[in-house]
PDB file of N, CA and C in Angstrom:
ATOM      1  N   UNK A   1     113.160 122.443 106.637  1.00  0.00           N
ATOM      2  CA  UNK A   1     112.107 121.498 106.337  1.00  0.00           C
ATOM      3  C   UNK A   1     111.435 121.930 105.033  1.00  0.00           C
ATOM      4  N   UNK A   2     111.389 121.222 103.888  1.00  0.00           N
ATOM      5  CA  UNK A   2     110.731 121.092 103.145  1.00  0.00           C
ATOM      6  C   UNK A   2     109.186 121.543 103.172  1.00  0.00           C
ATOM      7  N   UNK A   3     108.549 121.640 101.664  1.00  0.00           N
ATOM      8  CA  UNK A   3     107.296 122.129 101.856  1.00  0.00           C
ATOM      9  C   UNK A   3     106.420 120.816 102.027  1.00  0.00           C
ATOM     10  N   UNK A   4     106.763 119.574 101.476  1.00  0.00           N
ATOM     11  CA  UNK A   4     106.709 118.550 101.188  1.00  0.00           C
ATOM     12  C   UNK A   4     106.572 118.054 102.861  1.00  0.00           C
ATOM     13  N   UNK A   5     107.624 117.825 103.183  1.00  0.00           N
ATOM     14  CA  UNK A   5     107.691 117.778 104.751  1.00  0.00           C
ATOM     15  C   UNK A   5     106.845 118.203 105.496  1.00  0.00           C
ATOM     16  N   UNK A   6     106.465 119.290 105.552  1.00  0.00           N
ATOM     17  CA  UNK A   6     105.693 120.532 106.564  1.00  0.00           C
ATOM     18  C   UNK A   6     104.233 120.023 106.043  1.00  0.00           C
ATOM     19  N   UNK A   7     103.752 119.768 104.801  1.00  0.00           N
ATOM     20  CA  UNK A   7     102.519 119.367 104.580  1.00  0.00           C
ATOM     21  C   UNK A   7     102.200 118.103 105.307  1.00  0.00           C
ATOM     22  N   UNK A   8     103.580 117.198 105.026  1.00  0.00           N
ATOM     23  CA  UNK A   8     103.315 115.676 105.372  1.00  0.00           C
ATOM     24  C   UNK A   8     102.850 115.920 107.289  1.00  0.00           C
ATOM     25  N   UNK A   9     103.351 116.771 108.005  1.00  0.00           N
ATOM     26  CA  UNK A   9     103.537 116.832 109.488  1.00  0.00           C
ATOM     27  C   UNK A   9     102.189 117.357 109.957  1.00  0.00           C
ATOM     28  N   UNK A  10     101.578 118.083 108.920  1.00  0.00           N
ATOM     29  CA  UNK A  10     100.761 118.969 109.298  1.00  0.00           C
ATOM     30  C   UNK A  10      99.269 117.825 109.018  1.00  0.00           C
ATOM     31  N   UNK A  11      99.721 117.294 108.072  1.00  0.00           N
ATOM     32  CA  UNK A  11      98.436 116.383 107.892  1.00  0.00           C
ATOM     33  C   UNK A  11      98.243 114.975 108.804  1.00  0.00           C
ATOM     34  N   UNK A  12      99.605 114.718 109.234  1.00  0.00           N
ATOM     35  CA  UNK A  12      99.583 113.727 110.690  1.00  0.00           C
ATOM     36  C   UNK A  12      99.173 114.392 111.573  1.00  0.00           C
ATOM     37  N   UNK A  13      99.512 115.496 112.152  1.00  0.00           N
ATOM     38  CA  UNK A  13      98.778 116.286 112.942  1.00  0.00           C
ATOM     39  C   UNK A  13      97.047 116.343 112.852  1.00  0.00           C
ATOM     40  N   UNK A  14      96.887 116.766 111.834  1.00  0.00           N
ATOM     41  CA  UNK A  14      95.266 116.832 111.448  1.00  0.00           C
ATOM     42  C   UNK A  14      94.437 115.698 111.763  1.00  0.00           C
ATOM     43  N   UNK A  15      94.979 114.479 111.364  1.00  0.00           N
ATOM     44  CA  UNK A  15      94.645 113.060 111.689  1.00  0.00           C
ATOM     45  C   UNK A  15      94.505 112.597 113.043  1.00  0.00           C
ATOM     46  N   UNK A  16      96.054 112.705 113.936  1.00  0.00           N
ATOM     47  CA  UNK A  16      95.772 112.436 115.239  1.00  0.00           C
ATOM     48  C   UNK A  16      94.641 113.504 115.850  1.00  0.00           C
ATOM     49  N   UNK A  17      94.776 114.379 115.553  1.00  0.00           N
ATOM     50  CA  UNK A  17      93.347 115.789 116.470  1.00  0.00           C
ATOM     51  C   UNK A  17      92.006 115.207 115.882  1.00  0.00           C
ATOM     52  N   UNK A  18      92.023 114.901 114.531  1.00  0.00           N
ATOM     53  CA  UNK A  18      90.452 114.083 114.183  1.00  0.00           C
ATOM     54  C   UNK A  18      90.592 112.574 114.875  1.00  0.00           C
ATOM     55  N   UNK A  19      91.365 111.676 115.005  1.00  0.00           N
ATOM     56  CA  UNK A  19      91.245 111.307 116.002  1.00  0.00           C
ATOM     57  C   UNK A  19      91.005 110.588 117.334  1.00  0.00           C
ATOM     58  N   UNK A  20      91.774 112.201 117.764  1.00  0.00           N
ATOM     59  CA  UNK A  20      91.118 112.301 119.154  1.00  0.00           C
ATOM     60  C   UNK A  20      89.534 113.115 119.649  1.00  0.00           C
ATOM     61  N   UNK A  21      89.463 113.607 118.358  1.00  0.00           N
ATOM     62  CA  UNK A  21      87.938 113.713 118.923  1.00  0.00           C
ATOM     63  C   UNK A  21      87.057 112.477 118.826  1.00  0.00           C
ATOM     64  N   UNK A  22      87.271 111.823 117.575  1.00  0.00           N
ATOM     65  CA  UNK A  22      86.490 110.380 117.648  1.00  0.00           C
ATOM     66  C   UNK A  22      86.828 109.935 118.710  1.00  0.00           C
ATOM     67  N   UNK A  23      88.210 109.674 119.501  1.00  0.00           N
ATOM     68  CA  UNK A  23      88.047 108.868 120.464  1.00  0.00           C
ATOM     69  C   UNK A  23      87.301 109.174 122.091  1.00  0.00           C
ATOM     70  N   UNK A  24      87.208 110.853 122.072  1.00  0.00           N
ATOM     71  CA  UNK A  24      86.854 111.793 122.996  1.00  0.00           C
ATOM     72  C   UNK A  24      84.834 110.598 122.560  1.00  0.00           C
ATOM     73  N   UNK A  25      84.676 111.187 121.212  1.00  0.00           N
ATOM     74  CA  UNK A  25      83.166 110.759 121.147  1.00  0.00           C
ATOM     75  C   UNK A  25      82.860 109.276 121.594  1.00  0.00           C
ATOM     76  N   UNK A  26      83.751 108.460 121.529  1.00  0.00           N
ATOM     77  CA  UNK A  26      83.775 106.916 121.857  1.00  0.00           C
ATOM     78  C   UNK A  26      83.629 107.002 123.128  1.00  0.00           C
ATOM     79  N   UNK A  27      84.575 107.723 123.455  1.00  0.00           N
ATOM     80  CA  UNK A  27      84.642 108.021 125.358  1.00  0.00           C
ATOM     81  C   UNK A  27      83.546 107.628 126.286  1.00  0.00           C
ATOM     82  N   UNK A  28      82.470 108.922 125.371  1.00  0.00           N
ATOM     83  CA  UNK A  28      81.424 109.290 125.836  1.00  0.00           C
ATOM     84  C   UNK A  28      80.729 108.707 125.380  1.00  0.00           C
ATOM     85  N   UNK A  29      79.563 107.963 124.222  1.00  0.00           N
ATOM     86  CA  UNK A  29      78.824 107.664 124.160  1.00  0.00           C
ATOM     87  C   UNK A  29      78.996 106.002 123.620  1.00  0.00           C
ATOM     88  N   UNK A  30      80.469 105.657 123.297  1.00  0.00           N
ATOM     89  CA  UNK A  30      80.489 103.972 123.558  1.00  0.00           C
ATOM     90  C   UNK A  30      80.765 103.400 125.068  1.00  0.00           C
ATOM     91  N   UNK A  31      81.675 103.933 125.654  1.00  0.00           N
ATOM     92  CA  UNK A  31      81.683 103.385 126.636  1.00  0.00           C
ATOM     93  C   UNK A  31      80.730 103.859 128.137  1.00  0.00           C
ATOM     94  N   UNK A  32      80.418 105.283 127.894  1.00  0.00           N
ATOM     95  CA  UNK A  32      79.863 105.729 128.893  1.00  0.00           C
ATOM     96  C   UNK A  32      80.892 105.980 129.972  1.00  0.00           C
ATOM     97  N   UNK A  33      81.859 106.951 129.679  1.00  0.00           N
ATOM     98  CA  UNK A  33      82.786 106.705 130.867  1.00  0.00           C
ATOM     99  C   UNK A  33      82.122 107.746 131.789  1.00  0.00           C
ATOM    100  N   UNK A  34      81.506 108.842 131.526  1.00  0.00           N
ATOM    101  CA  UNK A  34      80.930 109.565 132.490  1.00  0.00           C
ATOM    102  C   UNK A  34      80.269 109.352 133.363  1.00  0.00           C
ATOM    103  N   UNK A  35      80.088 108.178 133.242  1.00  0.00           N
ATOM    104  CA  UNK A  35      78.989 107.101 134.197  1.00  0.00           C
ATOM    105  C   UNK A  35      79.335 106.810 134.899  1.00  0.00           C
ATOM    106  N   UNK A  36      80.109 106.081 134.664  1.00  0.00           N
ATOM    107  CA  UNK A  36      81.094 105.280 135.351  1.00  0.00           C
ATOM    108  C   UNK A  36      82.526 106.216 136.458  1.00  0.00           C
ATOM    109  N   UNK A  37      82.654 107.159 135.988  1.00  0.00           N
ATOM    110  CA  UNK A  37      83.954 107.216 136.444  1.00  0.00           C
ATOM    111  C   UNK A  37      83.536 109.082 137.109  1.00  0.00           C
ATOM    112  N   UNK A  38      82.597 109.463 136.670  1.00  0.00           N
ATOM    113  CA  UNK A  38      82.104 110.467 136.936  1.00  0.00           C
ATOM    114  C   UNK A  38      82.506 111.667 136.698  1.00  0.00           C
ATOM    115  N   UNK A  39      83.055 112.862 137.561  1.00  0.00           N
ATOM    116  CA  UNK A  39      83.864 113.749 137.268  1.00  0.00           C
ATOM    117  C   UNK A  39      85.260 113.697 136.181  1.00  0.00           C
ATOM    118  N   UNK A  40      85.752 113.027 136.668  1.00  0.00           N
ATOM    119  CA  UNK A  40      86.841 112.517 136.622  1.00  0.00           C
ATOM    120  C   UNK A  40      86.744 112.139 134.850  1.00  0.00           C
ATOM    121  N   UNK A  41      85.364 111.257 134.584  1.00  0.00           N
ATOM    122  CA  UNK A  41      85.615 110.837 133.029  1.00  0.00           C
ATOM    123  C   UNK A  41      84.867 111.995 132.736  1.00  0.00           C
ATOM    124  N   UNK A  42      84.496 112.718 132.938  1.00  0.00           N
ATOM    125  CA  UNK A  42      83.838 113.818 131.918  1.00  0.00           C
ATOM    126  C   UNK A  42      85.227 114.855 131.617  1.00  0.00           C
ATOM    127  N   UNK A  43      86.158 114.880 132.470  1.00  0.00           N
ATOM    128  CA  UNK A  43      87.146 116.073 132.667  1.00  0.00           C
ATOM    129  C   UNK A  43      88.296 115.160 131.793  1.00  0.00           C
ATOM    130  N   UNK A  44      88.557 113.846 131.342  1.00  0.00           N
ATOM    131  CA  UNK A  44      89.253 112.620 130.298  1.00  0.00           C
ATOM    132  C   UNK A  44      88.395 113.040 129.225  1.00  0.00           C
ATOM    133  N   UNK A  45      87.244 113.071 128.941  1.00  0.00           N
ATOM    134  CA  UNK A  45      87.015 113.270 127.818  1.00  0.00           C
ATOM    135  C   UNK A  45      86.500 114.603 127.238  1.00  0.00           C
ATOM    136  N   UNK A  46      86.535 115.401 127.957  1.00  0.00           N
ATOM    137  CA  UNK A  46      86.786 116.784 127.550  1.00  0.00           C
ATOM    138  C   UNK A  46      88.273 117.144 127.238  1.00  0.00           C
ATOM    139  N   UNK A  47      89.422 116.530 127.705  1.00  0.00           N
ATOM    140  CA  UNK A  47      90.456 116.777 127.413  1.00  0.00           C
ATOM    141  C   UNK A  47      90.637 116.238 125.921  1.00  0.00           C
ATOM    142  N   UNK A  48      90.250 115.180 126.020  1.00  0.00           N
ATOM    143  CA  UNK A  48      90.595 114.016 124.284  1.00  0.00           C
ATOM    144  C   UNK A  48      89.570 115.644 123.476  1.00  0.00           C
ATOM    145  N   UNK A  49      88.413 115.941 123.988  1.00  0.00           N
ATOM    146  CA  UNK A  49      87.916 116.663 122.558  1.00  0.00           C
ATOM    147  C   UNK A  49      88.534 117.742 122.569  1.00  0.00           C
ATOM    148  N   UNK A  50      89.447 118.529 123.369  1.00  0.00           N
ATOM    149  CA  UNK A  50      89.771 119.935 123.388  1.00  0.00           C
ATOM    150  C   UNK A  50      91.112 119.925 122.756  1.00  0.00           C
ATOM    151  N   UNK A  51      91.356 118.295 123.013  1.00  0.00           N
ATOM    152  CA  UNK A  51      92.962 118.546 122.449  1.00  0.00           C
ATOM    153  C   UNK A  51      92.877 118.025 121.282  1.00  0.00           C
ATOM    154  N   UNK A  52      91.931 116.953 120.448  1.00  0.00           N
ATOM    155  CA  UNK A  52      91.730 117.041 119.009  1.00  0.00           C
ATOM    156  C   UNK A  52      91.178 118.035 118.262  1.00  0.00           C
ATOM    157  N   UNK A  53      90.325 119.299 119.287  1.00  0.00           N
ATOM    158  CA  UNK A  53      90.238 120.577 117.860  1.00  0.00           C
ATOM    159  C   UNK A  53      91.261 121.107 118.169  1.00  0.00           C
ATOM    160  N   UNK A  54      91.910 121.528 118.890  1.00  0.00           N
ATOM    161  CA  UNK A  54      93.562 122.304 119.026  1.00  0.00           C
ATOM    162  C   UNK A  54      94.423 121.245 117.874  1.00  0.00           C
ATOM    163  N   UNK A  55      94.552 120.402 117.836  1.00  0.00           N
ATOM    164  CA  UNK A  55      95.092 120.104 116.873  1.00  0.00           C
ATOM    165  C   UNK A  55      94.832 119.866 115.482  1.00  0.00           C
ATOM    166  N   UNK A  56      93.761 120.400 115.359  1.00  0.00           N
ATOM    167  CA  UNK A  56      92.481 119.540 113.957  1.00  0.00           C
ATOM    168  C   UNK A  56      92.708 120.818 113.651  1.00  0.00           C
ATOM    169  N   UNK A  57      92.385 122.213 114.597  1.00  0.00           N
ATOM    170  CA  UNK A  57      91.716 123.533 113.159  1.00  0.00           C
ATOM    171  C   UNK A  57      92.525 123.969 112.638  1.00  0.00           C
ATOM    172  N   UNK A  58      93.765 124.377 113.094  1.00  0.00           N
ATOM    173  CA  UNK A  58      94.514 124.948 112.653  1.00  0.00           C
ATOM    174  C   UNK A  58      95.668 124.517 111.417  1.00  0.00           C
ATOM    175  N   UNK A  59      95.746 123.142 111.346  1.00  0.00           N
ATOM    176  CA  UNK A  59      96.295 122.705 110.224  1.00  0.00           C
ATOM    177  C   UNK A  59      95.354 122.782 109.200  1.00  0.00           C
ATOM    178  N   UNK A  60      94.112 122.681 109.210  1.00  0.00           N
ATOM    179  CA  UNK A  60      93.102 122.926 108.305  1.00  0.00           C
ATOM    180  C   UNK A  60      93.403 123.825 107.542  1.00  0.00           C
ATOM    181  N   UNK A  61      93.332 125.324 107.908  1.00  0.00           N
ATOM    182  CA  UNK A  61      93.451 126.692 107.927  1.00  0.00           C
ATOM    183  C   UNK A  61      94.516 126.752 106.932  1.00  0.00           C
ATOM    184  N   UNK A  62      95.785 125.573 107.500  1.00  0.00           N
ATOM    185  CA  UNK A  62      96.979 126.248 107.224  1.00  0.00           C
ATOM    186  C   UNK A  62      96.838 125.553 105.544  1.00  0.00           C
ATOM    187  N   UNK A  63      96.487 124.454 105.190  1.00  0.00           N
ATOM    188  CA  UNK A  63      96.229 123.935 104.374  1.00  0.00           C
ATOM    189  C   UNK A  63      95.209 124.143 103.231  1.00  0.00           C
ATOM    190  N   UNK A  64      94.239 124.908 103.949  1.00  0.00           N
ATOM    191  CA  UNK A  64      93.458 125.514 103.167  1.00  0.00           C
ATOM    192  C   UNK A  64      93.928 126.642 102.086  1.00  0.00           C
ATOM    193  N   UNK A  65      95.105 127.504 102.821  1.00  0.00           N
ATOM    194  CA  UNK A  65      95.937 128.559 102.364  1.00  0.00           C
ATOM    195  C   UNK A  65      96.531 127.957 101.597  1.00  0.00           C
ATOM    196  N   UNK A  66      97.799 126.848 101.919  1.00  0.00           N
ATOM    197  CA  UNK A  66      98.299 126.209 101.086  1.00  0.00           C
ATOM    198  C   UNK A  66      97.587 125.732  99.872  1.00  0.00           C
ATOM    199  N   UNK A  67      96.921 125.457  99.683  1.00  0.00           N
ATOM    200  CA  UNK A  67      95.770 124.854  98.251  1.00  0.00           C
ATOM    201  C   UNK A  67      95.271 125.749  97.788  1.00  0.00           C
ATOM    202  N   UNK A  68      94.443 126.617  98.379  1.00  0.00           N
ATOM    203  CA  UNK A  68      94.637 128.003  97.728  1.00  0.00           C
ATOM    204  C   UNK A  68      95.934 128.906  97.039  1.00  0.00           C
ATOM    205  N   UNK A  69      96.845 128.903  97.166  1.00  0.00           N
ATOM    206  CA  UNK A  69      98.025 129.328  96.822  1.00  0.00           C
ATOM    207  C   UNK A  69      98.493 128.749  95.812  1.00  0.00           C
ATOM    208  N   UNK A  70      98.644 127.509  95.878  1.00  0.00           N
ATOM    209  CA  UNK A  70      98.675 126.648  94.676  1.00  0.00           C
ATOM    210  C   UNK A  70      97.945 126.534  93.509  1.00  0.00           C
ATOM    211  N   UNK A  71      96.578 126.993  93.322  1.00  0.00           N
ATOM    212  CA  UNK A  71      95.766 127.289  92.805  1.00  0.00           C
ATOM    213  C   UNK A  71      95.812 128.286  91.922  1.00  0.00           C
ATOM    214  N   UNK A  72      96.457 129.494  92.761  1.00  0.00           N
ATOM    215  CA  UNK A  72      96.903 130.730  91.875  1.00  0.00           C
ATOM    216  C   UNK A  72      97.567 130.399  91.118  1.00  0.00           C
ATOM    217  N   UNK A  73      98.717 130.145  91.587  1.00  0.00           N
ATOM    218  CA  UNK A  73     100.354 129.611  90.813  1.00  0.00           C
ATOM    219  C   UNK A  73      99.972 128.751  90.000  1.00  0.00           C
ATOM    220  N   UNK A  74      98.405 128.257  89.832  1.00  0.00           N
ATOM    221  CA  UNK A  74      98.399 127.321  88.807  1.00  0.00           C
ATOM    222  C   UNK A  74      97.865 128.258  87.537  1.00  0.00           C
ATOM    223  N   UNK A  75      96.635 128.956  87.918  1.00  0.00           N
ATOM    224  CA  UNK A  75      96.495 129.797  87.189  1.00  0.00           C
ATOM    225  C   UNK A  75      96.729 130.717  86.073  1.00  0.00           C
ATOM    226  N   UNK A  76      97.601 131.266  87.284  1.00  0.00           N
ATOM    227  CA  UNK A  76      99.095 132.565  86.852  1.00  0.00           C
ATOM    228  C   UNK A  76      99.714 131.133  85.414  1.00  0.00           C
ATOM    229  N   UNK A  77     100.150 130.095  85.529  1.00  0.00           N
ATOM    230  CA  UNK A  77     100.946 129.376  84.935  1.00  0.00           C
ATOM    231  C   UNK A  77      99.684 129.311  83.239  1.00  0.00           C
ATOM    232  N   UNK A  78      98.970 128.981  83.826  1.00  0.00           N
ATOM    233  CA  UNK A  78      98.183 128.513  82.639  1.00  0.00           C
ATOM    234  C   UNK A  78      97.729 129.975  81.911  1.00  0.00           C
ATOM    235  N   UNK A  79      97.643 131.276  82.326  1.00  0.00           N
ATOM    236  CA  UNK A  79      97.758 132.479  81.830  1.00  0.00           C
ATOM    237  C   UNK A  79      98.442 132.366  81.443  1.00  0.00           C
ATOM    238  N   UNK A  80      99.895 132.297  81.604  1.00  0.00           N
ATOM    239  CA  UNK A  80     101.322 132.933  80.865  1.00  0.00           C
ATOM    240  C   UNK A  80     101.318 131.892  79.536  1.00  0.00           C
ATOM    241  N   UNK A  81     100.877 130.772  79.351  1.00  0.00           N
ATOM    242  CA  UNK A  81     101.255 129.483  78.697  1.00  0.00           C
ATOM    243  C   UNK A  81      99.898 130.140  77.416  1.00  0.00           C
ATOM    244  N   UNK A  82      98.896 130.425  77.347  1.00  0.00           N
ATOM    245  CA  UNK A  82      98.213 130.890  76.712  1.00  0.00           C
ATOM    246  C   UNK A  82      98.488 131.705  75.098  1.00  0.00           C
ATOM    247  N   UNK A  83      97.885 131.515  74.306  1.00  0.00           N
ATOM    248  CA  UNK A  83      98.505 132.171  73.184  1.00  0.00           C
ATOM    249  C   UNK A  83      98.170 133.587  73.085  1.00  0.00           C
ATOM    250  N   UNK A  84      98.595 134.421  73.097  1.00  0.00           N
ATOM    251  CA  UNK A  84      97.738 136.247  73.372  1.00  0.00           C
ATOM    252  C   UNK A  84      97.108 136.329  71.702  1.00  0.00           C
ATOM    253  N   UNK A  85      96.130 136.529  71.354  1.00  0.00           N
ATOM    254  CA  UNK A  85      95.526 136.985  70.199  1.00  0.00           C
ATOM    255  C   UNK A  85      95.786 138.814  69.873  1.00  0.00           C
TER     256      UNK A  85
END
């Protein structure tokens, strides 16, 4: 897999986990399912928010590195390209 690839997967990932916490927050305070459904919807929408930061932080992280890294290599590039006096 490509780096290209692995970014593209990682940022669908990031998307569905953001989300599912919006929809975890809809859960709860548009529809009121805790109200309604009681145990049961509080333990539905604790799942939607636990499983959109499991999927939200860690591509962050990984991406954060990635852009950072790139950054150097941009650097490093624009050093070497420089005229030395």
């Amino acid at each position: 897999m490509t780096e290209a690839q692995t970014l593209r997967l990682l940022k669908i990932i990031m998307l569905c986990g953001i989300s599912l916490l919006i929809f975890g927050h809809y859960l709860w305070s548009g529809l009121k399912l805790h109200e309604t459904m009681g145990v049961n919807g509080i333990i539905l929408i604790g799942l939607c928010c636990a499983l959109g930061l499991i999927l939200s932080l860690p591509t962050k992280i990984y991406l954060t590195l990635l852009l950072m890294k790139r950054e150097a290599e941009r650097k490093a590039s624009a050093e070497q390209q420089k005229p030395h006096n």
